[in-house]
N, C-alpha and C. Protein backbone atom coordinates (compact mmCIF):
# COMPACT_ATOMS: atom_id res chain seq x y z
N UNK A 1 22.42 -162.32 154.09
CA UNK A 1 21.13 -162.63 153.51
C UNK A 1 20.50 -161.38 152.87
N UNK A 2 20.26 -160.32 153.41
CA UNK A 2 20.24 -159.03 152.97
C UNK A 2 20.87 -158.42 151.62
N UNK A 3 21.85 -158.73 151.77
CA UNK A 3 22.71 -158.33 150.41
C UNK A 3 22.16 -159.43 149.47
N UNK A 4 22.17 -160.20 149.52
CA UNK A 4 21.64 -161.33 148.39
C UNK A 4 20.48 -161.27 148.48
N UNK A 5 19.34 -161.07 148.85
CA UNK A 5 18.15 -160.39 148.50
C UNK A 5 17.87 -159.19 147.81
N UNK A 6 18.93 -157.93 147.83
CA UNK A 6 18.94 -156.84 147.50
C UNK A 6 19.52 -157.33 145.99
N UNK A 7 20.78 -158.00 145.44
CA UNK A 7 21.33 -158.43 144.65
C UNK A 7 19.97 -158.71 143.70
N UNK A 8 19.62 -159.64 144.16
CA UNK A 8 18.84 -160.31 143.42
C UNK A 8 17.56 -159.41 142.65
N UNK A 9 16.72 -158.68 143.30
CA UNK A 9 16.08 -157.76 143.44
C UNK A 9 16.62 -156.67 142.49
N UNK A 10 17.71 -156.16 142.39
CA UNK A 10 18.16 -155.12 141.35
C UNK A 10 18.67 -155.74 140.28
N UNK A 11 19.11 -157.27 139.56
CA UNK A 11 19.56 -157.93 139.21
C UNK A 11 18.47 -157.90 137.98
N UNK A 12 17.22 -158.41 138.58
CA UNK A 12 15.95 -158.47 137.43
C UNK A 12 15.74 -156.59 136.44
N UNK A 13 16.29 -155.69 137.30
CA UNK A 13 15.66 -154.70 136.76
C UNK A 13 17.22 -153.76 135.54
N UNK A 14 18.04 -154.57 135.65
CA UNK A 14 19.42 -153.99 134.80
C UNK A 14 19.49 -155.14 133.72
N UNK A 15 19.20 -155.04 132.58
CA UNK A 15 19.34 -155.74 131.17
C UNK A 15 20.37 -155.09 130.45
N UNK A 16 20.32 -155.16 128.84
CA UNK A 16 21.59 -154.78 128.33
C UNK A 16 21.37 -153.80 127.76
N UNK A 17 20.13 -153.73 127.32
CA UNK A 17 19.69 -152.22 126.78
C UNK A 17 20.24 -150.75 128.01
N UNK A 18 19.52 -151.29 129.28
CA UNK A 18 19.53 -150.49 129.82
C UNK A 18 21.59 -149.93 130.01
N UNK A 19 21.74 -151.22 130.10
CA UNK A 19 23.39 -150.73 130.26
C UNK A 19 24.10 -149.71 129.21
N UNK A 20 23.36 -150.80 127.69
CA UNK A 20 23.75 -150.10 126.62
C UNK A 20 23.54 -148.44 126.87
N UNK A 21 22.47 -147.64 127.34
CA UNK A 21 21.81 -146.28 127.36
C UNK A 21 22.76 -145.82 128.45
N UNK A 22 23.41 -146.80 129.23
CA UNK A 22 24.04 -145.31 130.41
C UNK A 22 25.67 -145.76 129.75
N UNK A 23 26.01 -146.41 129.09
CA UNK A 23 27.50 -146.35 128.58
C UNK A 23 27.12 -145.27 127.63
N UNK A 24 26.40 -145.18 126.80
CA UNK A 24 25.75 -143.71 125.75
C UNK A 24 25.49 -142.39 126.04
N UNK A 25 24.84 -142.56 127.37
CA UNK A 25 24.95 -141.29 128.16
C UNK A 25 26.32 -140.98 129.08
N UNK A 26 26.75 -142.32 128.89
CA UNK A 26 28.36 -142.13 129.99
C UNK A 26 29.41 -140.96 128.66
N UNK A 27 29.57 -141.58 127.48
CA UNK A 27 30.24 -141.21 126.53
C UNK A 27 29.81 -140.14 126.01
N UNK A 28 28.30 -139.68 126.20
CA UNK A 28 28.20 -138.19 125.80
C UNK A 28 28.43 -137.23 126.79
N UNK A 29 27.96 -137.44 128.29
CA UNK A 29 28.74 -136.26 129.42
C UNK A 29 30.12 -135.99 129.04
N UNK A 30 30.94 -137.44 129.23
CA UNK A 30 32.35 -137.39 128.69
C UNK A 30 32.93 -135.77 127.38
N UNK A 31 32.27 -136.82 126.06
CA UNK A 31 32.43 -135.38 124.86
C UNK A 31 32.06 -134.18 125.41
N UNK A 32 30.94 -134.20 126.34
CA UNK A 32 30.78 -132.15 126.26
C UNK A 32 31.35 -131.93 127.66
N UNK A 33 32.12 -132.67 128.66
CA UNK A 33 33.19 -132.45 129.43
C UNK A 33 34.06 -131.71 128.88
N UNK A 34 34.39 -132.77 127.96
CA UNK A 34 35.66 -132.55 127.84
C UNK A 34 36.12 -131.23 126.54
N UNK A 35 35.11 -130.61 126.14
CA UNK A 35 34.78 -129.13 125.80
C UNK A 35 34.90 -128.11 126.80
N UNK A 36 34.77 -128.00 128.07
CA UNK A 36 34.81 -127.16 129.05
C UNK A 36 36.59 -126.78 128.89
N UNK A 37 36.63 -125.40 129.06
CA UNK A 37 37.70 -124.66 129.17
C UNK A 37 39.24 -125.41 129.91
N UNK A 38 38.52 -125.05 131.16
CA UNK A 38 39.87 -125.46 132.36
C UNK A 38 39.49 -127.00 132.59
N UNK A 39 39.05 -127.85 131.55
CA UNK A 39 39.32 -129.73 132.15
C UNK A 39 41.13 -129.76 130.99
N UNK A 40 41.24 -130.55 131.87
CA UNK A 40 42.60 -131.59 130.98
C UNK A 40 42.08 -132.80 130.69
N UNK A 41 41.51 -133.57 131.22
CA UNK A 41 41.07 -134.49 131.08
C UNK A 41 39.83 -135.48 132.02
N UNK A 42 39.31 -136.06 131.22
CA UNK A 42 38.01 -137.11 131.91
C UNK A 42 38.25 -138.32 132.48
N UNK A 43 38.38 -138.76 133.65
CA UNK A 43 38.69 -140.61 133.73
C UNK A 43 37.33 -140.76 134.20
N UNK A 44 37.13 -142.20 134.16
CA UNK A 44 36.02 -142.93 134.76
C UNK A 44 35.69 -143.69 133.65
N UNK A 45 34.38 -144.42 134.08
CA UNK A 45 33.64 -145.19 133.43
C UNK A 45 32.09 -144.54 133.46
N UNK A 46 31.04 -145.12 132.24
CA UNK A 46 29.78 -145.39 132.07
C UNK A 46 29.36 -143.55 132.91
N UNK A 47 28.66 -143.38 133.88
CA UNK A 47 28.02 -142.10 134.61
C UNK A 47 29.18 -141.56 135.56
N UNK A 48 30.47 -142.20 135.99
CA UNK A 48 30.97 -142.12 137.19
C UNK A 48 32.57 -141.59 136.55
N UNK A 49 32.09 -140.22 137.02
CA UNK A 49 33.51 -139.67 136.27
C UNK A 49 34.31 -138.95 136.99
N UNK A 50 35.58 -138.66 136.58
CA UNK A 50 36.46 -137.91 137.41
C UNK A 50 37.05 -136.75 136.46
N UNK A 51 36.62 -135.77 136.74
CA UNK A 51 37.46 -134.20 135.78
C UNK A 51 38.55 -133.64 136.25
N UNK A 52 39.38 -133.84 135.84
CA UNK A 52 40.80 -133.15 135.89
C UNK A 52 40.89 -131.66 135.63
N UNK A 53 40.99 -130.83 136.50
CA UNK A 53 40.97 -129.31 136.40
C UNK A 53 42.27 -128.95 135.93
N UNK A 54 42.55 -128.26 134.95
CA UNK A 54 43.97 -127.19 135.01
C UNK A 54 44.43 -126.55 136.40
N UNK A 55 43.21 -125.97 136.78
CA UNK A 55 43.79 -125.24 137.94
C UNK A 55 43.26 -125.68 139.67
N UNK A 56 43.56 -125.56 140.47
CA UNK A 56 43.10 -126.32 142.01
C UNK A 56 41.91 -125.51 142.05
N UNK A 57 40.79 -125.43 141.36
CA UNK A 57 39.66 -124.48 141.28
C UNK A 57 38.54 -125.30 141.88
N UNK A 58 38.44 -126.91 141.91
CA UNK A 58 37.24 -127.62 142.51
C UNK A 58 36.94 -127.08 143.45
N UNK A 59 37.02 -126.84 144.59
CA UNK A 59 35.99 -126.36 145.83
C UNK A 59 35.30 -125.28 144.93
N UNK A 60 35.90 -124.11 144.72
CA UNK A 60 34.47 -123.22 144.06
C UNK A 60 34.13 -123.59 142.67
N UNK A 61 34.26 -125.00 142.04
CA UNK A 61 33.21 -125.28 141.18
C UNK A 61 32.13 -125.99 142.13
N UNK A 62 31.85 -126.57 143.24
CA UNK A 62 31.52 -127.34 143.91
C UNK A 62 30.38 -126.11 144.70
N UNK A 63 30.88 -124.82 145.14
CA UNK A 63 29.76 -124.10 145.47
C UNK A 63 29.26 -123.64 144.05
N UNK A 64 29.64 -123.23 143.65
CA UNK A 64 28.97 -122.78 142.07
C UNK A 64 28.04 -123.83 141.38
N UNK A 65 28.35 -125.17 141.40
CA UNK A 65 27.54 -126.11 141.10
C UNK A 65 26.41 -126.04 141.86
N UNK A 66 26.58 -126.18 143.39
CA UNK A 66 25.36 -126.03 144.37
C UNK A 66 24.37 -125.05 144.01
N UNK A 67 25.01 -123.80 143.96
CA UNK A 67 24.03 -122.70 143.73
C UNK A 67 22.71 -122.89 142.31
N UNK A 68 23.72 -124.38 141.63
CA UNK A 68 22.84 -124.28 140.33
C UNK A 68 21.71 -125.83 140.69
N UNK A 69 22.43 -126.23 141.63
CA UNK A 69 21.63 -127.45 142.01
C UNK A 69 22.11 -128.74 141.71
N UNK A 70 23.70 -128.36 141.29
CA UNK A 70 24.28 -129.56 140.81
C UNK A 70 25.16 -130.03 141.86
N UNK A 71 25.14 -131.62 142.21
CA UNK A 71 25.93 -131.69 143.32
C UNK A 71 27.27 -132.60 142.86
N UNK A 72 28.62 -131.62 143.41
CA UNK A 72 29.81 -132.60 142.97
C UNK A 72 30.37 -132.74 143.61
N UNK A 73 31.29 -134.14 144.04
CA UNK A 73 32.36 -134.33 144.76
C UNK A 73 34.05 -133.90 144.64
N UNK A 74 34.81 -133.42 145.52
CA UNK A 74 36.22 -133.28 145.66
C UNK A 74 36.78 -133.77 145.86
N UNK A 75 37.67 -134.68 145.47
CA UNK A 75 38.31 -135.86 145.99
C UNK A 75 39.96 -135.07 145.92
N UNK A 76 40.28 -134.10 145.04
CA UNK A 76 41.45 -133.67 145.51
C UNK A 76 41.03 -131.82 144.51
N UNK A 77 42.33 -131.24 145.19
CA UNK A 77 41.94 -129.39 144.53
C UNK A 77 41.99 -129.17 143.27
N UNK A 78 42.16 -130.60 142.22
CA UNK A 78 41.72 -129.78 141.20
C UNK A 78 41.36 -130.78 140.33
N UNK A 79 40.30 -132.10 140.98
CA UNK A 79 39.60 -132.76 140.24
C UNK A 79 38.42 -132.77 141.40
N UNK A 80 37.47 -132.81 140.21
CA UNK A 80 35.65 -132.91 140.71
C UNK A 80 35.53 -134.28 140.47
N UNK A 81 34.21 -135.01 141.32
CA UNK A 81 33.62 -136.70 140.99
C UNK A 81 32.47 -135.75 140.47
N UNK A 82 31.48 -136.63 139.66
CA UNK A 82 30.52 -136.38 139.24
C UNK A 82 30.10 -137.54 139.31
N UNK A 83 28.88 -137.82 139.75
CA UNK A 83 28.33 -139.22 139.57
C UNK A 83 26.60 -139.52 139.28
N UNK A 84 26.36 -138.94 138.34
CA UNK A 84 24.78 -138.81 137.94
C UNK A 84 23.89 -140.02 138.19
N UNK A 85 22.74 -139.75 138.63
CA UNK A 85 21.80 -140.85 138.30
C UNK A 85 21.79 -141.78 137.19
N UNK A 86 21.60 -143.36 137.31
CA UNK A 86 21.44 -144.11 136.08
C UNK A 86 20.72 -143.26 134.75
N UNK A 87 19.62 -143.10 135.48
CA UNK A 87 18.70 -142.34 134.49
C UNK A 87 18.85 -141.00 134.61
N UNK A 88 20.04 -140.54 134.29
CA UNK A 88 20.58 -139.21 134.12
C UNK A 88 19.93 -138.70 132.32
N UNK A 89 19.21 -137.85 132.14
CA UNK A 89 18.54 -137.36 130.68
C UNK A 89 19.79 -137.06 129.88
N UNK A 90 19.69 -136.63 128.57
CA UNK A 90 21.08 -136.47 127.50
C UNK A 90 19.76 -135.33 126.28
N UNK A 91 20.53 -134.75 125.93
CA UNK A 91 20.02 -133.80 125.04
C UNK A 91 19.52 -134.51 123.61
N UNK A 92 21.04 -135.74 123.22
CA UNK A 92 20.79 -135.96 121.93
C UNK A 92 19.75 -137.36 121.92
């Protein structure tokens, strides 16, 4: 009952615009990712991404991120999760 109250409840507040704006902001993190030096490559979808490192370097991007206030996940030594807020801001 809980879950289908909660469903319902976040259901009214996600339209298509709004989707439209985080697949836009999904695809621009993506492009200036995938400018960074040591990535090979980006997987994921929409905000929820996975960076492929050249080198097993994630744990100290992960304190280095902290120190800047950015928080990332390790799921293995040389890919980071990143998973921003819906309403994550975009420059352009």
């Amino acid at each position: 009952m809980t879950i289908s109250v909660a469903i319902a409840g976040a259901t009214g507040y996600v339209d298509a615009e709004f989707l439209a704006e985080v697949t836009h902001k999904g695809d621009y993190l993506r492009q200036e990712i995938e400018k960074l030096p040591l990535v090979e490559r980006v997987r994921g979808r929409g905000l929820m991404l996975g960076i492929v490192l050249a080198q097993p370097v994630a744990k100290q991007a992960v304190r280095d991120g902290l120190a800047q206030g950015l928080i990332l996940n390790v799921p293995s030594e040389n890919v980071l999760r990143l998973t921003p807020p819906l309403v994550f801001p975009t420059m352009n």
